[in-house]
Protein backbone atom coordinates (compact mmCIF):
# COMPACT_ATOMS: atom_id res chain seq x y z
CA UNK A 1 28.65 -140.45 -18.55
CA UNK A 2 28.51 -137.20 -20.07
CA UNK A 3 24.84 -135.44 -20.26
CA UNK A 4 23.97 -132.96 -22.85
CA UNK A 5 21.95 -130.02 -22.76
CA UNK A 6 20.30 -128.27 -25.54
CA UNK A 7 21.58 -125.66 -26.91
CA UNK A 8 19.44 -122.32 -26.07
CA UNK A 9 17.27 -121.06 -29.41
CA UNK A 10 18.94 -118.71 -31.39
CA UNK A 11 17.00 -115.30 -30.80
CA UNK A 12 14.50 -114.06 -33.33
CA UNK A 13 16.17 -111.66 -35.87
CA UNK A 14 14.29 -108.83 -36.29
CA UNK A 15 13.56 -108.06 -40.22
CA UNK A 16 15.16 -104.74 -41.09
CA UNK A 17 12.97 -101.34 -41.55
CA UNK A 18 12.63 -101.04 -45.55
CA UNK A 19 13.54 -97.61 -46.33
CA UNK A 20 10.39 -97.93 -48.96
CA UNK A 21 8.05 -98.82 -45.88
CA UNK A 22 9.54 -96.06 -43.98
CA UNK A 23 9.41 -93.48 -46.57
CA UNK A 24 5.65 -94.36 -47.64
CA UNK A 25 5.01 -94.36 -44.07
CA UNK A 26 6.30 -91.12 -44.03
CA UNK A 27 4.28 -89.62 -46.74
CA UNK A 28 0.95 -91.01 -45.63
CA UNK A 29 1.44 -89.64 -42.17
CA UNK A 30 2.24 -85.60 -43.69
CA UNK A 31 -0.30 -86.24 -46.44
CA UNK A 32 -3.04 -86.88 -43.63
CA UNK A 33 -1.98 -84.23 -41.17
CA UNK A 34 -2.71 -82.01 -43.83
CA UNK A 35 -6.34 -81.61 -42.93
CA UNK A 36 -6.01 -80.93 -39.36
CA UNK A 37 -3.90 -78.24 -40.30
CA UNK A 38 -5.80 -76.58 -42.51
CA UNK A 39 -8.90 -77.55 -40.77
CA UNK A 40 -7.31 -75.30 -37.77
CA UNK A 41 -6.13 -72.49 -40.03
CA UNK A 42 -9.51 -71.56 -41.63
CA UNK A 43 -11.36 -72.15 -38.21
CA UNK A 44 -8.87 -69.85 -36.86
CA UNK A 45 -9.42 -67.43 -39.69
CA UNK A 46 -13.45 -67.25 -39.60
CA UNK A 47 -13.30 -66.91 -35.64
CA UNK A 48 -10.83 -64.05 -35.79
CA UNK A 49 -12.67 -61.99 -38.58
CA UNK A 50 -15.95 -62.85 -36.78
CA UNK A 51 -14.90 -60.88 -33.87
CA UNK A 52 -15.13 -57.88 -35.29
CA UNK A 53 -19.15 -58.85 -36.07
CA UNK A 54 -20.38 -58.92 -39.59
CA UNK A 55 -18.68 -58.31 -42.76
CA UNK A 56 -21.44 -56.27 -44.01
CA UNK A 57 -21.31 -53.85 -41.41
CA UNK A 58 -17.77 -53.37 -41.38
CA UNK A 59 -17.33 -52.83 -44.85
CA UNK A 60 -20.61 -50.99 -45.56
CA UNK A 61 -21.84 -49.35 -42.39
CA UNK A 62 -22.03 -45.83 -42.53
CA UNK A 63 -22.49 -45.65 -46.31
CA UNK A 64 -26.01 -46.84 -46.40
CA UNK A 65 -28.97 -46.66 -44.78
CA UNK A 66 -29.95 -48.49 -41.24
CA UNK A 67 -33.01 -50.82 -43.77
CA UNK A 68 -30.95 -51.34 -46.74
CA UNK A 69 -27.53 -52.81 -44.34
CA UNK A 70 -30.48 -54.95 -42.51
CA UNK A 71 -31.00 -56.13 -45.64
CA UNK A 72 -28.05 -57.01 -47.27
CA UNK A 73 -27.05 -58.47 -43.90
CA UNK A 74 -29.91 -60.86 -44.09
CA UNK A 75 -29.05 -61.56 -48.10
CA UNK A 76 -26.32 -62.64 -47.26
CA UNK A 77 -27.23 -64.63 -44.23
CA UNK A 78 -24.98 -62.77 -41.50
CA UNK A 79 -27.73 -62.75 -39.31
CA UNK A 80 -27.97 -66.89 -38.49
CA UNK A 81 -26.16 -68.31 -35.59
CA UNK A 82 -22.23 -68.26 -36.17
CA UNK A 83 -22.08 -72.10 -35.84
CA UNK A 84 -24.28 -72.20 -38.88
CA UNK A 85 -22.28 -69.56 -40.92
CA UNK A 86 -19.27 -71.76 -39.49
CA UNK A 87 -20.63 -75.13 -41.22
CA UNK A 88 -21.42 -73.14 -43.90
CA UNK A 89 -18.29 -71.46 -44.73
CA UNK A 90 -16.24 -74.81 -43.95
CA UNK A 91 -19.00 -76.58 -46.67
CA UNK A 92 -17.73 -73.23 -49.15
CA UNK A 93 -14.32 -74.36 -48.95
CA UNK A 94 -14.45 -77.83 -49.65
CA UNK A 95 -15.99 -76.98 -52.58
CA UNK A 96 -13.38 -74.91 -53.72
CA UNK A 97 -15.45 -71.58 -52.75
CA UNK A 98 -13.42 -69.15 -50.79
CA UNK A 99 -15.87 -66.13 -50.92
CA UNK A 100 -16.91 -62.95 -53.12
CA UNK A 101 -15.01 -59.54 -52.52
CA UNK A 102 -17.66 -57.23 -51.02
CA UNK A 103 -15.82 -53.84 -52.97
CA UNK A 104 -15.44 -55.29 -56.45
CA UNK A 105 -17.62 -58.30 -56.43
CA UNK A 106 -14.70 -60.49 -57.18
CA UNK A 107 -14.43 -64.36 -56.28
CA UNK A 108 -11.14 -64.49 -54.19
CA UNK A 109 -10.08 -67.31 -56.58
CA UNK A 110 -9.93 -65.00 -59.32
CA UNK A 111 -8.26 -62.60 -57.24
CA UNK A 112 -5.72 -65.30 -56.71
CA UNK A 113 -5.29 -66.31 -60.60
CA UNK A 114 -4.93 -62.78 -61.25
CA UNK A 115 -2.34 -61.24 -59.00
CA UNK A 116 -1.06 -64.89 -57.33
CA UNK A 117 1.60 -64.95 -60.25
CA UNK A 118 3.63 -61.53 -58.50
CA UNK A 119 3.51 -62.79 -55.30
CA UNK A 120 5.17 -66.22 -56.92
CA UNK A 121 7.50 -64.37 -58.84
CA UNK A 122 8.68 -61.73 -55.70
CA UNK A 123 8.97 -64.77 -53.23
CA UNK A 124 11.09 -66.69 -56.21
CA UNK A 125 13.29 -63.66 -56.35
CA UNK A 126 13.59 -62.98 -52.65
CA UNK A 127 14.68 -67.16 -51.92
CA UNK A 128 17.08 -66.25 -54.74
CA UNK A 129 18.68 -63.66 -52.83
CA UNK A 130 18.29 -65.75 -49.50
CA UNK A 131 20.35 -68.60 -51.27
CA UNK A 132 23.20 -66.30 -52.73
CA UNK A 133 23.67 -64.42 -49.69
CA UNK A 134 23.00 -66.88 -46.75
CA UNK A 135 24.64 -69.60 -47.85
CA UNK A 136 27.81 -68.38 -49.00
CA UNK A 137 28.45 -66.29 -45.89
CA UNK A 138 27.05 -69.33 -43.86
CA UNK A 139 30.14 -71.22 -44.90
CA UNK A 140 32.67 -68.12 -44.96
CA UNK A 141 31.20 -67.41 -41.22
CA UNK A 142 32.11 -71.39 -40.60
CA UNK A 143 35.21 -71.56 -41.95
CA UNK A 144 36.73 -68.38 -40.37
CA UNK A 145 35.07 -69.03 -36.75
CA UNK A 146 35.04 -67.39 -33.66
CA UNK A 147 37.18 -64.73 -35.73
CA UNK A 148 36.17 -60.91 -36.42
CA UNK A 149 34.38 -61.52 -40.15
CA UNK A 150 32.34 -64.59 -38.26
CA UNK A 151 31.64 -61.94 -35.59
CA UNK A 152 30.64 -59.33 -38.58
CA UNK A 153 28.67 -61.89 -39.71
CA UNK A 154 27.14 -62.73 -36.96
CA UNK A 155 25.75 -59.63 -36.21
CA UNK A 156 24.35 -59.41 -40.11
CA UNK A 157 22.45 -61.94 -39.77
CA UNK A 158 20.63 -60.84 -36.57
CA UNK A 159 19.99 -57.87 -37.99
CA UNK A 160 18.95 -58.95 -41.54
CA UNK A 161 16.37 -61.33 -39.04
CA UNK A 162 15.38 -58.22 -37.29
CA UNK A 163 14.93 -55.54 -39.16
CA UNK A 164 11.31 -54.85 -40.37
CA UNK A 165 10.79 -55.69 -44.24
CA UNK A 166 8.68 -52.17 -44.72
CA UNK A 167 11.78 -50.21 -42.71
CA UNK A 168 14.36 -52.46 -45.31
CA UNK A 169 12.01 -51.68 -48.10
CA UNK A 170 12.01 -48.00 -47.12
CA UNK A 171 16.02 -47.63 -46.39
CA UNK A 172 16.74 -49.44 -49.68
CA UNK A 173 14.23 -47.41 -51.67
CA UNK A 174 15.98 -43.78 -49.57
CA UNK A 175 19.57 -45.33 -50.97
CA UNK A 176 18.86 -46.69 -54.55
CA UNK A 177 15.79 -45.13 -55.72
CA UNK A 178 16.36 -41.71 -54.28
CA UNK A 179 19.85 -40.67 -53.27
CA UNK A 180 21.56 -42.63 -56.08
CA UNK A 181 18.86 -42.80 -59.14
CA UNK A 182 19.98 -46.49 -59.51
CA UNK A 183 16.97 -48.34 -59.24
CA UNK A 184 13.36 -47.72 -60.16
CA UNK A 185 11.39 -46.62 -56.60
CA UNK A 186 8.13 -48.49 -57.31
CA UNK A 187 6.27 -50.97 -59.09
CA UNK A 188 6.77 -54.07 -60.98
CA UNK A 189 7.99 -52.78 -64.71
CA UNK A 190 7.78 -49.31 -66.35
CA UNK A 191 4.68 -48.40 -67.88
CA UNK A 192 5.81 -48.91 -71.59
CA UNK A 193 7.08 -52.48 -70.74
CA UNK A 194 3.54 -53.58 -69.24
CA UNK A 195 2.17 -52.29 -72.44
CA UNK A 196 4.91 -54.09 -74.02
CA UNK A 197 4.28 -57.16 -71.96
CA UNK A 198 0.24 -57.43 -72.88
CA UNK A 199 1.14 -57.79 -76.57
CA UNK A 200 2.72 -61.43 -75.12
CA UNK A 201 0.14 -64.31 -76.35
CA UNK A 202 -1.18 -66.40 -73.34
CA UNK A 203 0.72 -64.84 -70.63
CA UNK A 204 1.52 -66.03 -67.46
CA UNK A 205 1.54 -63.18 -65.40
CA UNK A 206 5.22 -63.09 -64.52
CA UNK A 207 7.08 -60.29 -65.76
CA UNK A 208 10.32 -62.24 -66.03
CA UNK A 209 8.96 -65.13 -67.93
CA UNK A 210 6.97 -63.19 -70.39
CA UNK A 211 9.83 -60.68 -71.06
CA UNK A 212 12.04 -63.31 -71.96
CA UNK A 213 9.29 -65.09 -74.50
CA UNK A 214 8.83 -61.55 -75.57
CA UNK A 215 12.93 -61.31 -76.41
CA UNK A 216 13.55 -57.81 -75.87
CA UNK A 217 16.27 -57.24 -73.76
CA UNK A 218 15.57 -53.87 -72.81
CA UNK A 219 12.12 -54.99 -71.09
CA UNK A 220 13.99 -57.49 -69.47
CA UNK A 221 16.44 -55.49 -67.83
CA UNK A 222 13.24 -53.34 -66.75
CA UNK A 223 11.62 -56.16 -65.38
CA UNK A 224 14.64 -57.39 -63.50
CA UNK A 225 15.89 -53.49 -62.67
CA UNK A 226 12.30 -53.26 -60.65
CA UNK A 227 12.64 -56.43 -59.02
CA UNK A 228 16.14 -56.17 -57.27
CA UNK A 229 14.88 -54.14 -54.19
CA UNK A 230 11.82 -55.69 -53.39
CA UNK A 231 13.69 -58.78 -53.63
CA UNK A 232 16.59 -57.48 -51.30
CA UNK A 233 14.19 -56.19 -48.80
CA UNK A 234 12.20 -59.78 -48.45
CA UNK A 235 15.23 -62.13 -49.05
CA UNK A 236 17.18 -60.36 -46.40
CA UNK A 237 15.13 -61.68 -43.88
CA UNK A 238 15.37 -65.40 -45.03
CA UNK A 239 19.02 -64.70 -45.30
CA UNK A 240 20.07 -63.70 -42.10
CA UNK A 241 18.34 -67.08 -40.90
CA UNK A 242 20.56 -69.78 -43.96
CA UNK A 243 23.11 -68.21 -42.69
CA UNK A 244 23.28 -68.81 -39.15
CA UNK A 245 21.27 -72.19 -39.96
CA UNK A 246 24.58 -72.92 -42.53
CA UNK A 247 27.07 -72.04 -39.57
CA UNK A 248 26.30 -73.88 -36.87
CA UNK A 249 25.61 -76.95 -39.30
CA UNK A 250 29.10 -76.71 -40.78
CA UNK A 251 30.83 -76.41 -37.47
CA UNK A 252 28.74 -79.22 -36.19
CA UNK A 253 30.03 -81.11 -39.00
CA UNK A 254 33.81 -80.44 -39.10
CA UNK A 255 34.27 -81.11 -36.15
CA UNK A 256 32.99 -84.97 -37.18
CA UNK A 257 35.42 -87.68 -36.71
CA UNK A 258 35.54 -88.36 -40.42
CA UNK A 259 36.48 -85.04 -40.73
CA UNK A 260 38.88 -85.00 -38.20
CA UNK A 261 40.33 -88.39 -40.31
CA UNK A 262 40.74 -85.92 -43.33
CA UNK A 263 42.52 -83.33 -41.71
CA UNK A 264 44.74 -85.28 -40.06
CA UNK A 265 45.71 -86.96 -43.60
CA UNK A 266 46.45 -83.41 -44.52
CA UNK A 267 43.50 -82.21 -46.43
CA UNK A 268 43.41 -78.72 -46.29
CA UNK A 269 40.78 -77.01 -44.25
CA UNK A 270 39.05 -75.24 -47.42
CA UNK A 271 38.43 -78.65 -48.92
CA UNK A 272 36.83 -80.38 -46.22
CA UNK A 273 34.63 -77.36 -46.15
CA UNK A 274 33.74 -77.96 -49.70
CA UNK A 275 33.95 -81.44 -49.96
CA UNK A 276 32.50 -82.66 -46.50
CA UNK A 277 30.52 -79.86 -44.65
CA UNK A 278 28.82 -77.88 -47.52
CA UNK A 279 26.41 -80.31 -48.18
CA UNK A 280 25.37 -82.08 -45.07
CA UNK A 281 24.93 -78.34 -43.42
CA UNK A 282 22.03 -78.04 -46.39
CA UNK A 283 19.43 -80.80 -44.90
CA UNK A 284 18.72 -78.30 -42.42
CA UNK A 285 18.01 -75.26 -45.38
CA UNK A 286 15.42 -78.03 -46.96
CA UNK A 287 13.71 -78.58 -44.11
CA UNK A 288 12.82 -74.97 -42.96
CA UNK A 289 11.83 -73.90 -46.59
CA UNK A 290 8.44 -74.52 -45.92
CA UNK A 291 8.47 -72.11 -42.83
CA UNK A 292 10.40 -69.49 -44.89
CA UNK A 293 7.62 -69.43 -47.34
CA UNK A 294 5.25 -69.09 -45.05
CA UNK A 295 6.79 -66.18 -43.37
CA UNK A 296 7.66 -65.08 -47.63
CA UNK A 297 4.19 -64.91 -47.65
CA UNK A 298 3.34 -62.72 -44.43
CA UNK A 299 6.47 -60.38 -45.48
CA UNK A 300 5.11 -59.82 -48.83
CA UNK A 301 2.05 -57.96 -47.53
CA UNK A 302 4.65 -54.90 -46.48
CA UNK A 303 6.78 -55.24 -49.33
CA UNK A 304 4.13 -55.29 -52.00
CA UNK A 305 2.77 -52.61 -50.46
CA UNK A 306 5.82 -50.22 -49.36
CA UNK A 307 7.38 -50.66 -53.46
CA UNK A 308 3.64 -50.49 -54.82
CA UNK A 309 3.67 -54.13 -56.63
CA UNK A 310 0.41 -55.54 -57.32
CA UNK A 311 0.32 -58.78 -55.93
CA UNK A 312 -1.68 -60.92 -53.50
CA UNK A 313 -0.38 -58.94 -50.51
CA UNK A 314 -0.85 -55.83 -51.99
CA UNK A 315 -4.64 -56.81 -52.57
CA UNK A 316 -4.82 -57.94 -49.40
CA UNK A 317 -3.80 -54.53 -47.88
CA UNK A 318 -6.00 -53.05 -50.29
CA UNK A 319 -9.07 -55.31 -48.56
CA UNK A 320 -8.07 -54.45 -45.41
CA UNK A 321 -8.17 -50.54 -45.94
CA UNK A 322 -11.47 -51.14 -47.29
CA UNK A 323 -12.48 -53.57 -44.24
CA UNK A 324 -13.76 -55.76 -46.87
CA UNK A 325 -13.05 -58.65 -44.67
CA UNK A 326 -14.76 -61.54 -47.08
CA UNK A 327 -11.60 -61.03 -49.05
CA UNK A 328 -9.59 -60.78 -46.32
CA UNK A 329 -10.56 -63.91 -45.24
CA UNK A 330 -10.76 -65.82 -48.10
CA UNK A 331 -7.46 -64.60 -49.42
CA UNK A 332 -5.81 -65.59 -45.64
CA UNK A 333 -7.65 -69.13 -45.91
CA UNK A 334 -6.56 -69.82 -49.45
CA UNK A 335 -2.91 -68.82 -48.68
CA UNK A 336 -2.96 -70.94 -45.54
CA UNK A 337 -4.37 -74.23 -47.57
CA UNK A 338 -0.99 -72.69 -50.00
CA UNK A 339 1.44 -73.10 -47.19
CA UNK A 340 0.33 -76.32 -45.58
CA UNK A 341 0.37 -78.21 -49.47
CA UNK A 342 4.06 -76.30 -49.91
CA UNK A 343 5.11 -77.57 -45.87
CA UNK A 344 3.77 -81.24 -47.57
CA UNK A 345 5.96 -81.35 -50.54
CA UNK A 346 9.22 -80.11 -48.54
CA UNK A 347 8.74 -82.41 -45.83
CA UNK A 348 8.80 -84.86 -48.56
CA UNK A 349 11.90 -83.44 -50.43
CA UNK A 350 14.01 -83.66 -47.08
CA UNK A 351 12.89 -87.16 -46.43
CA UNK A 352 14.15 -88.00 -49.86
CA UNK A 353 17.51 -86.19 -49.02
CA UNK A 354 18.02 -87.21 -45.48
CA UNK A 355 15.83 -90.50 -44.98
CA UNK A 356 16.88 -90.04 -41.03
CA UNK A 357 13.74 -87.99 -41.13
CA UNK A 358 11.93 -90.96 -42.07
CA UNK A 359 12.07 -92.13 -38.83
């Protein structure tokens, strides 16, 4: 007689990962570590420009006398504990109050309307440049590997990383501006295109856009004729690092088994550069935009100010040469609560491109 046994449960199957969950997931998790990071960034700020004691004094000392800085101190309550100025300045912030500019007596949000839109504009221009020139040589450098142009490149790229944007902005400016007469030396248009330029109704404050509503072609080739160094000088930097980002991706990926498939089927090697390497080697370019804008952003302090165009970092070197450090501070705090919301929305663009980042 024959005894039967039961057959063992069938295991539990585990319900797949939605890629909705995982991308909303995703999302809520960068949207909330946006505080902490900009709760670090300011606190970092204020402690830093507190160390070198009172704004007052260090914009005004020396220029008037010993009762009148003791009382402009106390006006505008330097004198209280730090911690209290601390809670004080964070309380500021949240209320969309980044400070007054002790030289002009300008709120550092209207400092930010008003010269914001050529820092936009220069950083647009310089990713430009970063995309035409990293990217194509990226996949040149690939495709011709461990050759002498990948070496040439190589060594571009390193020094296009290395080399300081003022000494770029300076060696450009020697070439172009001054031993050639190509390219204007300075500035953001020619003076009769800015007068030009303020006949435009509503303007947005970049020169490109509002040279193009204005339809002259002769203001915008001056608009675009002042832009091409500055632009070189910054997106030079961000170039050297697509392209060595773009190498080692592309190498990575033809050397794939799918792409090994390909080749073996006879597909020529340019194709399966184009057709299978270009774009997976791009995920990585997404994801480090946010840290190239960030370091956009630090870099156009020196160009702004070696080719003399009037944007945010060109006010901000202006602040600092005046030790006005309320500006200085609230023009660092409001550009790092710009680069945390600008790390958000990439982090969210690659997730949509690659949802292995999801996870």
């Amino acid at each position: 007689m024959t005894t039967t046994t039961d057959a063992p449960a069938a295991a539990p199957t585990k319900k797949p990962r939605s890629a909705g969950g995982g991308l909303g997931r995703y999302i809520l998790v960068r949207f909330l570590l946006i505080f902490p990071t900009i709760f670090i960034l300011v606190t970092m700020v204020f402690l830093l420009m507190r160390t070198i004691g009172d704004p007052i004094t260090a914009a005004l000392g020396g220029r008037l006398p010993p009762d009148q800085l003791r009382e402009r101190i106390a006006e505008a309550g330097y004198d209280r504990p730090v911690l209290v100025q601390y809670f004080e300045y964070l309380g500021d912030i949240l209320r969309g109050d980044f400070g007054t500019a002790l030289t002009d007596n300008r709120p550092v949000t209207e400092i930010l309307t008003t010269f914001g839109a050529a820092t936009v504009e220069l950083a647009f221009y310089a990713l430009l440049v970063a995309f035409l020139v990293g990217i194509p040589l990226g996949m040149l450098a690939a495709y011709l590997r461990d050759r002498w142009p990948d070496a040439v490149l190589r060594v571009f790229a390193i020094l296009c990383y290395a080399t300081p944007v003022f000494f770029a902005g300076l060696l450009l400016k020697l070439v172009f501006s001054v031993a050639l007469g190509w390219l204007p030396v300075a500035g953001r248009a020619g003076t009769r295109t800015e007068l030009r330029l303020q006949n435009v109704d509503d303007p947005t404050g970049i020169y490109l856009i509002d040279a193009i509503r204005l339809g002259n072609a002769s203001v915008i080739g001056d608009v675009l004729s002042h832009a091409v160094l500055p632009a070189l000088a910054l997106g030079l930097l961000t170039a050297g690092v697509f392209l060595r980002l773009v190498r080692t991706n592309m190498i990575g990926t033809l050397s794939m088994d799918y792409v090994d498939a390909a080749r073996s089927r006879g597909v020529p090697e340019s194709r399966l550069v184009r057709k299978h390497a270009y774009r997976p080697a791009l995920i990585p370019i997404v994801t480090v935009i946010g840290l190239q804008i960030a370091m956009l952003l630090g870099g156009a302090v020196l160009t702004e100010t070696t080719f003399e165009w009037e944007g945010l970092g060109f006010q901000l070197a202006r602040y600092l040469g005046a030790r006005d450090f309320v500006a200085v501070q609230g023009i660092v705090a409001l550009l790092a609560v710009i680069v945390a919301l600008t790390n958000f929305v990439v982090d969210i663009i690659a997730a949509l491109i690659d949802p292995r980042v999801r996870f």
